[in-house]
PDB file of N, CA and C in Angstrom:
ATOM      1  N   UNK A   1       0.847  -1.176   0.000  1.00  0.00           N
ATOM      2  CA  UNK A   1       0.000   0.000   0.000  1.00  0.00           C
ATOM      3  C   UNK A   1       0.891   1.237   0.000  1.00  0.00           C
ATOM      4  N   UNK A   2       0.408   2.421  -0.223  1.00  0.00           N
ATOM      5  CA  UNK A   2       0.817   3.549  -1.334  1.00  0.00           C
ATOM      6  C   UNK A   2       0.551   4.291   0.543  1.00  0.00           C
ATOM      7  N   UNK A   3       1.803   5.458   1.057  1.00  0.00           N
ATOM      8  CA  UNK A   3       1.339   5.984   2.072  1.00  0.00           C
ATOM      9  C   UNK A   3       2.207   7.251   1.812  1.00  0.00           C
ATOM     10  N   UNK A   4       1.201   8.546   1.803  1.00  0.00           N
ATOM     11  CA  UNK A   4       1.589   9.609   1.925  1.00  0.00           C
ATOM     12  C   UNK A   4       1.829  10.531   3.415  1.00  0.00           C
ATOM     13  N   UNK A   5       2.962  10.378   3.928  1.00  0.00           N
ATOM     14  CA  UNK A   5       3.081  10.933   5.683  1.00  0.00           C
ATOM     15  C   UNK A   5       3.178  11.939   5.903  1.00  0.00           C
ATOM     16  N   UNK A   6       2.608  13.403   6.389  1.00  0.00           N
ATOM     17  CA  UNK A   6       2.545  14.652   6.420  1.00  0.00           C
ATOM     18  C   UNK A   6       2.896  14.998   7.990  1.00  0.00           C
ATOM     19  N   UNK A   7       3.953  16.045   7.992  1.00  0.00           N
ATOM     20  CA  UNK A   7       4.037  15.911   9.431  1.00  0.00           C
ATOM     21  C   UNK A   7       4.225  17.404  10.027  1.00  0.00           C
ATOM     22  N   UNK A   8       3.838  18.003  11.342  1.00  0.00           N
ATOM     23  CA  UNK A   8       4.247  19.183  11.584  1.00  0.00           C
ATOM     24  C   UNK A   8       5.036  19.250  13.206  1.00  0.00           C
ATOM     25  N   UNK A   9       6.112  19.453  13.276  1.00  0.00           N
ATOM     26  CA  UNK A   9       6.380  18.741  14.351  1.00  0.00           C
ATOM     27  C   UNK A   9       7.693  20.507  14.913  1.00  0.00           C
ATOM     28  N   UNK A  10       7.185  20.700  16.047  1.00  0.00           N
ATOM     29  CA  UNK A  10       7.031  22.077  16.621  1.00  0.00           C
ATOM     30  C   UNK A  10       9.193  22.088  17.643  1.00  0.00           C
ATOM     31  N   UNK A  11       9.735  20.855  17.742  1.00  0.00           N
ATOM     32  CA  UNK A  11      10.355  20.524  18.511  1.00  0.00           C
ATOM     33  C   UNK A  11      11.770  19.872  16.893  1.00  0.00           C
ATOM     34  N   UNK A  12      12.998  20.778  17.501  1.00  0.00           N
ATOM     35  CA  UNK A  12      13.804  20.471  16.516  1.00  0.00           C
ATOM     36  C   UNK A  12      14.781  18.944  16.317  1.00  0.00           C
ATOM     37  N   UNK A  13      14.107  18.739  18.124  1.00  0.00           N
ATOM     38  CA  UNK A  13      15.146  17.203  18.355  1.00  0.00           C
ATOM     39  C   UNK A  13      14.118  15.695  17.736  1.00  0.00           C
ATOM     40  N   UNK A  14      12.870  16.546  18.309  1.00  0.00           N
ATOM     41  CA  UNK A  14      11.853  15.323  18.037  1.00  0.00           C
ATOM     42  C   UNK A  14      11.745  15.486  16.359  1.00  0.00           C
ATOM     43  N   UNK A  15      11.854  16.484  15.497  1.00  0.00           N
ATOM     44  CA  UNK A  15      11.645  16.343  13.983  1.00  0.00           C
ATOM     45  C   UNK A  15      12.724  15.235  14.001  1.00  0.00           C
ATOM     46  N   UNK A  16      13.992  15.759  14.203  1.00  0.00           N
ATOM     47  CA  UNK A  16      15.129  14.998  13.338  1.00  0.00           C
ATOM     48  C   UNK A  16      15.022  13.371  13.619  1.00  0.00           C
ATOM     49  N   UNK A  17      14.511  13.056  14.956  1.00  0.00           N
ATOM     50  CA  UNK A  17      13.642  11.636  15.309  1.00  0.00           C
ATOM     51  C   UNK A  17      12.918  11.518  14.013  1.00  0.00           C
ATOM     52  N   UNK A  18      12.056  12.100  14.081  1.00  0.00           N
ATOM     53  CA  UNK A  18      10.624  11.622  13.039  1.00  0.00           C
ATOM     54  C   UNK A  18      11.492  11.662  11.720  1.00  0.00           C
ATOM     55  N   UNK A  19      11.742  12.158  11.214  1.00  0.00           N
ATOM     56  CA  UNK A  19      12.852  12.639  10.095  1.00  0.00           C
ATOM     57  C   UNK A  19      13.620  10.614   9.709  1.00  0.00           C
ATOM     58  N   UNK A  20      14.203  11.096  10.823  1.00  0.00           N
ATOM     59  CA  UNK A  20      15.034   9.382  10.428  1.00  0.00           C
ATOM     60  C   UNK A  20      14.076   8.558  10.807  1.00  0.00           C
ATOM     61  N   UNK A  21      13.361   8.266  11.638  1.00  0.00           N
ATOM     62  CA  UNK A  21      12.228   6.860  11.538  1.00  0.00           C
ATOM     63  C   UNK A  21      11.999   6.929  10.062  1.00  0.00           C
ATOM     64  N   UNK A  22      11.322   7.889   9.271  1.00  0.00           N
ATOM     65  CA  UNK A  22      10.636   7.726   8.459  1.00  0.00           C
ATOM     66  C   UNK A  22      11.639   8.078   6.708  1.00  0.00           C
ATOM     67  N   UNK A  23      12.761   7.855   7.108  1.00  0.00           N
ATOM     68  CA  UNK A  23      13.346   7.828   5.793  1.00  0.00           C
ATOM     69  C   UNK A  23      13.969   6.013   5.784  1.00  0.00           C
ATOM     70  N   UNK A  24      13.397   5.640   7.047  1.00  0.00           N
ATOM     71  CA  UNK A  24      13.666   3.576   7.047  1.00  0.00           C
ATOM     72  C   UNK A  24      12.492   3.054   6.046  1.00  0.00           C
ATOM     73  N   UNK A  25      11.142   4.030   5.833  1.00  0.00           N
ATOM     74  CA  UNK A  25      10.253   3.507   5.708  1.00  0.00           C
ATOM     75  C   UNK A  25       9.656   4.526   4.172  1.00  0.00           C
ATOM     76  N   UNK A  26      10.500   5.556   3.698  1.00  0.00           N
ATOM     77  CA  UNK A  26       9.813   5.850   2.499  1.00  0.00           C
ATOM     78  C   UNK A  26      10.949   7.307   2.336  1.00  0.00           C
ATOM     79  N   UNK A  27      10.594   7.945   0.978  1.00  0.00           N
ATOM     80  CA  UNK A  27      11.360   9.022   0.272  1.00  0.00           C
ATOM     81  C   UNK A  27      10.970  10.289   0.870  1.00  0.00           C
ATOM     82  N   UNK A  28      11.630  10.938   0.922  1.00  0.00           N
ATOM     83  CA  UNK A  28      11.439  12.411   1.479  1.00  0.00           C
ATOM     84  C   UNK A  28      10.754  13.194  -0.203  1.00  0.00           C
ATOM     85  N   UNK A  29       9.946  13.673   0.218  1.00  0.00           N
ATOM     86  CA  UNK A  29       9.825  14.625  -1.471  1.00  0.00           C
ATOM     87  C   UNK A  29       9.379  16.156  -1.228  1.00  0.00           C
ATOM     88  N   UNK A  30       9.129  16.005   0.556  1.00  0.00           N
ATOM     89  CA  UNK A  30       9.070  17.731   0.878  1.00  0.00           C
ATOM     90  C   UNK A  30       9.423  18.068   1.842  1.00  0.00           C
ATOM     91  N   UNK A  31      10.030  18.860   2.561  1.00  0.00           N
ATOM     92  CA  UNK A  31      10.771  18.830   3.932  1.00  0.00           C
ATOM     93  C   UNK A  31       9.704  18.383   5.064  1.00  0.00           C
ATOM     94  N   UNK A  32       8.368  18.015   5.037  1.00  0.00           N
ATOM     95  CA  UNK A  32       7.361  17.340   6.390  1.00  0.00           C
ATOM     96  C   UNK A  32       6.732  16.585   5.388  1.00  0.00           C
ATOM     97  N   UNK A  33       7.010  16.170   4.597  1.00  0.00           N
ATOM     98  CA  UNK A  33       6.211  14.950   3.455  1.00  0.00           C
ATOM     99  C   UNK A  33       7.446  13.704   3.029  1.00  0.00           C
ATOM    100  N   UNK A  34       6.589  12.460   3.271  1.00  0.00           N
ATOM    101  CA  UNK A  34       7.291  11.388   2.802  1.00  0.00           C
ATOM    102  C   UNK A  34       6.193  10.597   2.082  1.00  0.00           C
ATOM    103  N   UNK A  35       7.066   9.845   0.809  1.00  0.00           N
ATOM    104  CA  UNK A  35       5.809   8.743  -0.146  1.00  0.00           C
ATOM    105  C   UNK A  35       6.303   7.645   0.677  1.00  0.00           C
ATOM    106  N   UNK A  36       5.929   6.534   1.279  1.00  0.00           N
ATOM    107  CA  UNK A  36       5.750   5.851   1.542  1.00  0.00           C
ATOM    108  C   UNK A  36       5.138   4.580   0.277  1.00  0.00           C
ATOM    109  N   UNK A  37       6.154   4.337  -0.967  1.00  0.00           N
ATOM    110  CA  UNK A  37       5.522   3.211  -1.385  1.00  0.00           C
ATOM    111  C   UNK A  37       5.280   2.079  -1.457  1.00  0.00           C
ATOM    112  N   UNK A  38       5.183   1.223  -0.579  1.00  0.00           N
ATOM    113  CA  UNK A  38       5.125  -0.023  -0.425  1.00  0.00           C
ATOM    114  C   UNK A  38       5.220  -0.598   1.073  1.00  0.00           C
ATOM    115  N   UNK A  39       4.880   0.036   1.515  1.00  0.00           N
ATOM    116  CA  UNK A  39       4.367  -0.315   3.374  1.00  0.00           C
ATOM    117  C   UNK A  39       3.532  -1.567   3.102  1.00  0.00           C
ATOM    118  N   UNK A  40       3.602  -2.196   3.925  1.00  0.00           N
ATOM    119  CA  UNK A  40       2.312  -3.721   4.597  1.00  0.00           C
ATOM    120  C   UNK A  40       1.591  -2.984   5.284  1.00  0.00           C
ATOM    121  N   UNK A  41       1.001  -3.432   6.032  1.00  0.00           N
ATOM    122  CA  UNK A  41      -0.151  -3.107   6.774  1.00  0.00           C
ATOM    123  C   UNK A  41       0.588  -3.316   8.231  1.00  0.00           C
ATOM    124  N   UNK A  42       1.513  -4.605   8.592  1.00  0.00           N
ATOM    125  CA  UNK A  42       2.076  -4.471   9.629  1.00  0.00           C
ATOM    126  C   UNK A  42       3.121  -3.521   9.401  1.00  0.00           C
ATOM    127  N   UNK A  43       3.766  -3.401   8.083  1.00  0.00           N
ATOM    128  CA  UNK A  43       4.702  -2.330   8.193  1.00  0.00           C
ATOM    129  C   UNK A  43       4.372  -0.647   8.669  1.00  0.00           C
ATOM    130  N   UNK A  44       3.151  -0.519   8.333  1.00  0.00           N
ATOM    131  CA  UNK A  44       2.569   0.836   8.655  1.00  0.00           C
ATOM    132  C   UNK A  44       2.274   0.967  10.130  1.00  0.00           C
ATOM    133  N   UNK A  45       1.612  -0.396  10.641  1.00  0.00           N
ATOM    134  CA  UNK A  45       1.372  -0.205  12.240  1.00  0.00           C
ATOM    135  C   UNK A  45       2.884   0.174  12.911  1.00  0.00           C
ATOM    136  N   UNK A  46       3.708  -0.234  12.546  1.00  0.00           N
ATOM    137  CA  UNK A  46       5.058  -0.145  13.077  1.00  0.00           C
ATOM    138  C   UNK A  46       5.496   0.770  13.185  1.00  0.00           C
ATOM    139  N   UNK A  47       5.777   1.464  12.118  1.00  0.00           N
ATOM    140  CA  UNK A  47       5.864   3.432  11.838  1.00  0.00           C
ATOM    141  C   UNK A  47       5.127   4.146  12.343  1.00  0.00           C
ATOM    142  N   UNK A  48       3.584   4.260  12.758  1.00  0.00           N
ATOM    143  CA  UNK A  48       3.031   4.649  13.386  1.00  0.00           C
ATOM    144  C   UNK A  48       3.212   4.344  14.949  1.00  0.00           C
ATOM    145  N   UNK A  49       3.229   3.396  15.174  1.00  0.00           N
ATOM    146  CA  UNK A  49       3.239   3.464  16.622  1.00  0.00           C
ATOM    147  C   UNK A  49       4.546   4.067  16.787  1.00  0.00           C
ATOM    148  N   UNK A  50       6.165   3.787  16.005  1.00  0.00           N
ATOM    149  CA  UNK A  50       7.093   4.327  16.464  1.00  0.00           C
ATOM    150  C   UNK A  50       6.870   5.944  16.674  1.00  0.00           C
ATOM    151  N   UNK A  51       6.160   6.491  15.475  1.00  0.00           N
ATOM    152  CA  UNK A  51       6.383   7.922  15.705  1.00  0.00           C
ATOM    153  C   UNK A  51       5.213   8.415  16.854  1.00  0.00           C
ATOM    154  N   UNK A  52       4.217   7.992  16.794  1.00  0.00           N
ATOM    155  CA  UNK A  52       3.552   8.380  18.405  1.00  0.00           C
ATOM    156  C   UNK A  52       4.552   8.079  19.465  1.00  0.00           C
ATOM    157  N   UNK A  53       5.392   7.493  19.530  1.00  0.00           N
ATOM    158  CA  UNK A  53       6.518   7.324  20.770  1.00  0.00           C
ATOM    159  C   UNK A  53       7.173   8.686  20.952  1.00  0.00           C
ATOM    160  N   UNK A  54       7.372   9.297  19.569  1.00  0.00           N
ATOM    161  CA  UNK A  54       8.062  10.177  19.286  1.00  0.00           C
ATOM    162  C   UNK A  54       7.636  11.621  19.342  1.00  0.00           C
ATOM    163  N   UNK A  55       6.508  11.681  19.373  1.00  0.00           N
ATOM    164  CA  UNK A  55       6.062  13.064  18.839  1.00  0.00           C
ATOM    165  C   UNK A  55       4.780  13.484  20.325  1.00  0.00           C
ATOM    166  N   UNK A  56       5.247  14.553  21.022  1.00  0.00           N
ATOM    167  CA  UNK A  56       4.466  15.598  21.417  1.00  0.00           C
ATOM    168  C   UNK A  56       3.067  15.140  21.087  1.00  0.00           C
ATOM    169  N   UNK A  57       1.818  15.126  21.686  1.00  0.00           N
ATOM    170  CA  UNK A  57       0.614  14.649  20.844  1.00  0.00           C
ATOM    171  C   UNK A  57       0.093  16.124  21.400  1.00  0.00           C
ATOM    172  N   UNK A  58       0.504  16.982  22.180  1.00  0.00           N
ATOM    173  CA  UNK A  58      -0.418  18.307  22.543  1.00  0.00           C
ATOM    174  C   UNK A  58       0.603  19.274  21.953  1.00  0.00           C
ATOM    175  N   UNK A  59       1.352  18.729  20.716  1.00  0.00           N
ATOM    176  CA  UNK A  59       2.287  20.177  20.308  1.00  0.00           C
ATOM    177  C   UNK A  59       2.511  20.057  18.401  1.00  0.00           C
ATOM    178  N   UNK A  60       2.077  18.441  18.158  1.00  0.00           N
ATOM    179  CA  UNK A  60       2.724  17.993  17.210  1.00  0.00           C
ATOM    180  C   UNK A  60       1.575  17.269  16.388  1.00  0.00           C
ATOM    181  N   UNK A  61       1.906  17.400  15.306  1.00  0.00           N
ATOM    182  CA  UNK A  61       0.596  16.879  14.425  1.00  0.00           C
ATOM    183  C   UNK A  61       1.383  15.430  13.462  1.00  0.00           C
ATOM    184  N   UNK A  62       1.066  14.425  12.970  1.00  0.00           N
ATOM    185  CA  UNK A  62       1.714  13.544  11.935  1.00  0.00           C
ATOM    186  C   UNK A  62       0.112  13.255  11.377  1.00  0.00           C
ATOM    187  N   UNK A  63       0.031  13.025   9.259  1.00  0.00           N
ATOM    188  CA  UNK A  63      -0.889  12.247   9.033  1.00  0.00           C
ATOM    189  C   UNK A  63      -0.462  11.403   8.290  1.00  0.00           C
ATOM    190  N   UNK A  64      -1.583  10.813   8.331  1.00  0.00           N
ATOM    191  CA  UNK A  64      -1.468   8.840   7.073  1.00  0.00           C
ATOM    192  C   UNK A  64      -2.205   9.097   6.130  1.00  0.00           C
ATOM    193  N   UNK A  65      -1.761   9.251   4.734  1.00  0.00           N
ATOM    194  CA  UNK A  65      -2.816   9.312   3.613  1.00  0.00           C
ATOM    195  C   UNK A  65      -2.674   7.722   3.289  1.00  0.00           C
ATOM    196  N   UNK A  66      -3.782   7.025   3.356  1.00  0.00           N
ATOM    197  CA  UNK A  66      -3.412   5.744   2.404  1.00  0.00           C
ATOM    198  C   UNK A  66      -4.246   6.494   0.886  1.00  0.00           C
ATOM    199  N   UNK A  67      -2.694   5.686  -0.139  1.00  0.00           N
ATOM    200  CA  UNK A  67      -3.752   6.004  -1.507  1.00  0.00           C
ATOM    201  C   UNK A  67      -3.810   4.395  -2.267  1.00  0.00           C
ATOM    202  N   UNK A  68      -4.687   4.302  -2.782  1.00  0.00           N
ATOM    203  CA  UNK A  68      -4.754   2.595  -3.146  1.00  0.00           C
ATOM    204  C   UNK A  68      -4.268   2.570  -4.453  1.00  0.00           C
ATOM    205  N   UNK A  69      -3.718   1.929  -5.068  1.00  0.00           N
ATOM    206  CA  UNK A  69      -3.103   2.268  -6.367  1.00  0.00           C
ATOM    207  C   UNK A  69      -3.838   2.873  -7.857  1.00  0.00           C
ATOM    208  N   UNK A  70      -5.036   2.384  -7.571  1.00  0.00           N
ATOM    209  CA  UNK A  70      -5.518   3.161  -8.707  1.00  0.00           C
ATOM    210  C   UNK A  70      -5.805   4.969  -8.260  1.00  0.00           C
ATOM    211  N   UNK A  71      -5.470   4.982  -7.143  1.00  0.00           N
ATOM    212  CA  UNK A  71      -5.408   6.493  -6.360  1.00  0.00           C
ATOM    213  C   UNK A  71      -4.180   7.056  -7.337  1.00  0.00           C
ATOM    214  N   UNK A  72      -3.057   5.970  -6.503  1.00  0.00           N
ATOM    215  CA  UNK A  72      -1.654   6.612  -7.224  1.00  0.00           C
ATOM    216  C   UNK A  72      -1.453   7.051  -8.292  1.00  0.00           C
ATOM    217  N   UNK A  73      -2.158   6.451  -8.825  1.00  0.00           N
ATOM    218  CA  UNK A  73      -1.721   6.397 -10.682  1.00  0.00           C
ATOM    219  C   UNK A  73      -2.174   8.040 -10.806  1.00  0.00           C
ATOM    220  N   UNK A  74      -3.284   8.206 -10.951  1.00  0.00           N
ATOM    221  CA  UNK A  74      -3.583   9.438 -10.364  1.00  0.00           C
ATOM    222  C   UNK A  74      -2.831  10.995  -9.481  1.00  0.00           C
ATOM    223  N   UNK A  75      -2.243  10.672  -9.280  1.00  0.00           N
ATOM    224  CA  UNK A  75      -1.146  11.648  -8.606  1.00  0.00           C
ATOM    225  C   UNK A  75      -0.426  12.552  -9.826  1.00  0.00           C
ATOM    226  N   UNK A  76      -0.583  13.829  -9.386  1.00  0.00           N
ATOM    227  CA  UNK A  76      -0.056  14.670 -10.569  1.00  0.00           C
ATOM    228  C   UNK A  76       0.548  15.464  -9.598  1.00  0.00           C
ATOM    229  N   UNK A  77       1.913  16.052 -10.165  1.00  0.00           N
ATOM    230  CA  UNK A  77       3.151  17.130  -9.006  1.00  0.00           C
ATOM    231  C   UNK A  77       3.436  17.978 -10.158  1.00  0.00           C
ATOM    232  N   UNK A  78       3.654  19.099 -10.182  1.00  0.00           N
ATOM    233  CA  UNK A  78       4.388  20.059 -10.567  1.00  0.00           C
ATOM    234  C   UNK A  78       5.868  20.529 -10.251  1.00  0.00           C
ATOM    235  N   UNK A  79       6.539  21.259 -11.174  1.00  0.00           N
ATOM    236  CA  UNK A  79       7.685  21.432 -10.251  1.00  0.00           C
ATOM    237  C   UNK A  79       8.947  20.382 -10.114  1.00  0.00           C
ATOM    238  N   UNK A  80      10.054  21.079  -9.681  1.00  0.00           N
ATOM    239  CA  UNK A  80      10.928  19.989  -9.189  1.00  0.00           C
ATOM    240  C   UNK A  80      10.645  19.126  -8.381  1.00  0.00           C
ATOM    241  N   UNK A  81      11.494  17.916  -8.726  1.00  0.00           N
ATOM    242  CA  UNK A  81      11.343  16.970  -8.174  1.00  0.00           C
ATOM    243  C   UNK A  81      11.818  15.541  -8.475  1.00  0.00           C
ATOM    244  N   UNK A  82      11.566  14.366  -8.276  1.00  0.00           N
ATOM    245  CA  UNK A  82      11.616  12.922  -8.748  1.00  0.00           C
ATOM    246  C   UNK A  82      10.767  12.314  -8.577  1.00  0.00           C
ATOM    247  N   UNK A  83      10.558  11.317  -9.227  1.00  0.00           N
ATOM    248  CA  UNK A  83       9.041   9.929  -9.204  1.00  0.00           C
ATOM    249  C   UNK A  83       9.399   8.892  -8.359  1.00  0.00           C
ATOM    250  N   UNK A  84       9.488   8.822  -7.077  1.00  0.00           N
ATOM    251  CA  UNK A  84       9.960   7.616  -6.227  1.00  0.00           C
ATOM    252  C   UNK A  84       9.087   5.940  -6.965  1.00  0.00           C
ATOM    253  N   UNK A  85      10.581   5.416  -7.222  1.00  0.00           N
ATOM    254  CA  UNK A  85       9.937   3.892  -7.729  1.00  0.00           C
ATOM    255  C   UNK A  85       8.338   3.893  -7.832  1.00  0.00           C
ATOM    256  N   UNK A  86       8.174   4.718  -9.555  1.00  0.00           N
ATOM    257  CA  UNK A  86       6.775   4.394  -9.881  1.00  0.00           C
ATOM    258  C   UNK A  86       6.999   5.310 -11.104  1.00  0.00           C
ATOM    259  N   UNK A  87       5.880   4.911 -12.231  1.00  0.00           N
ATOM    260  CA  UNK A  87       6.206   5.349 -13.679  1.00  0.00           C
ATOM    261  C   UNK A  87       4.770   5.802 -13.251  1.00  0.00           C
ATOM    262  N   UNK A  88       3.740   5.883 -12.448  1.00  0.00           N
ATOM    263  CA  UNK A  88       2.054   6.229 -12.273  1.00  0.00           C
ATOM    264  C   UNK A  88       2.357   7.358 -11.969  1.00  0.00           C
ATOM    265  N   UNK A  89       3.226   8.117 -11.766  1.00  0.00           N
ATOM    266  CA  UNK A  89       2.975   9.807 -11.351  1.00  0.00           C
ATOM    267  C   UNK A  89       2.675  10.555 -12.794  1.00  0.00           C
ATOM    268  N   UNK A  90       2.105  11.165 -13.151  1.00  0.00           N
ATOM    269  CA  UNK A  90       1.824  12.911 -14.200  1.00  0.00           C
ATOM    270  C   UNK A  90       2.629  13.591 -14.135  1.00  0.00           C
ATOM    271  N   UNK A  91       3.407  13.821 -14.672  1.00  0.00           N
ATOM    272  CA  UNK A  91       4.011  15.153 -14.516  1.00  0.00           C
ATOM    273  C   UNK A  91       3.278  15.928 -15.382  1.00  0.00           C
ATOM    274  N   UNK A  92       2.986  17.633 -14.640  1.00  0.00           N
ATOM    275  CA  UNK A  92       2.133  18.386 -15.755  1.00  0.00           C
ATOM    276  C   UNK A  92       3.360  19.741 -15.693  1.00  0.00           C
TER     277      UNK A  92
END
């Protein structure tokens, strides 16, 4: 499964935490955005629970987009950038 991770995280020690958990588990493509392509389902519980370990819950925000692949394909970016392992992105 296809996981887009959005994160806002208020604390410079706890980002660089969240930061490296989540470059074990997917591509950076915006400085609080990671694609996540190819998580399990146990792989996602895992990342999640690690970064709730991690993150402030009364200071700090993280989200989970699941997109299902016919979602992905779908995905259009502008701009610089790269297509993390997948030929389904648009470029417009």
């Amino acid at each position: 499964m296809f996981y887009l991770v959005c994160f806002d995280i208020s604390d410079d020690k706890i980002r660089y935490r969240v930061v490296k958990a989540l470059k074990g588990y997917g591509v950076r493509v915006q400085k609080s955005v990671f694609e996540c392509s190819s998580l399990t389902e146990k792989g996602f519980l895992r990342l999640k629970n690690h970064l709730e370990g991690l993150i402030d819950e009364t200071t700090d925000s993280v989200r989970y987009y699941r997109l299902c692949s016919k979602c992905v394909k779908e995905v259009e970016y502008s701009g610089i950038g790269t297509v993390p392992e997948s030929e389904d992105f648009k470029v417009v």
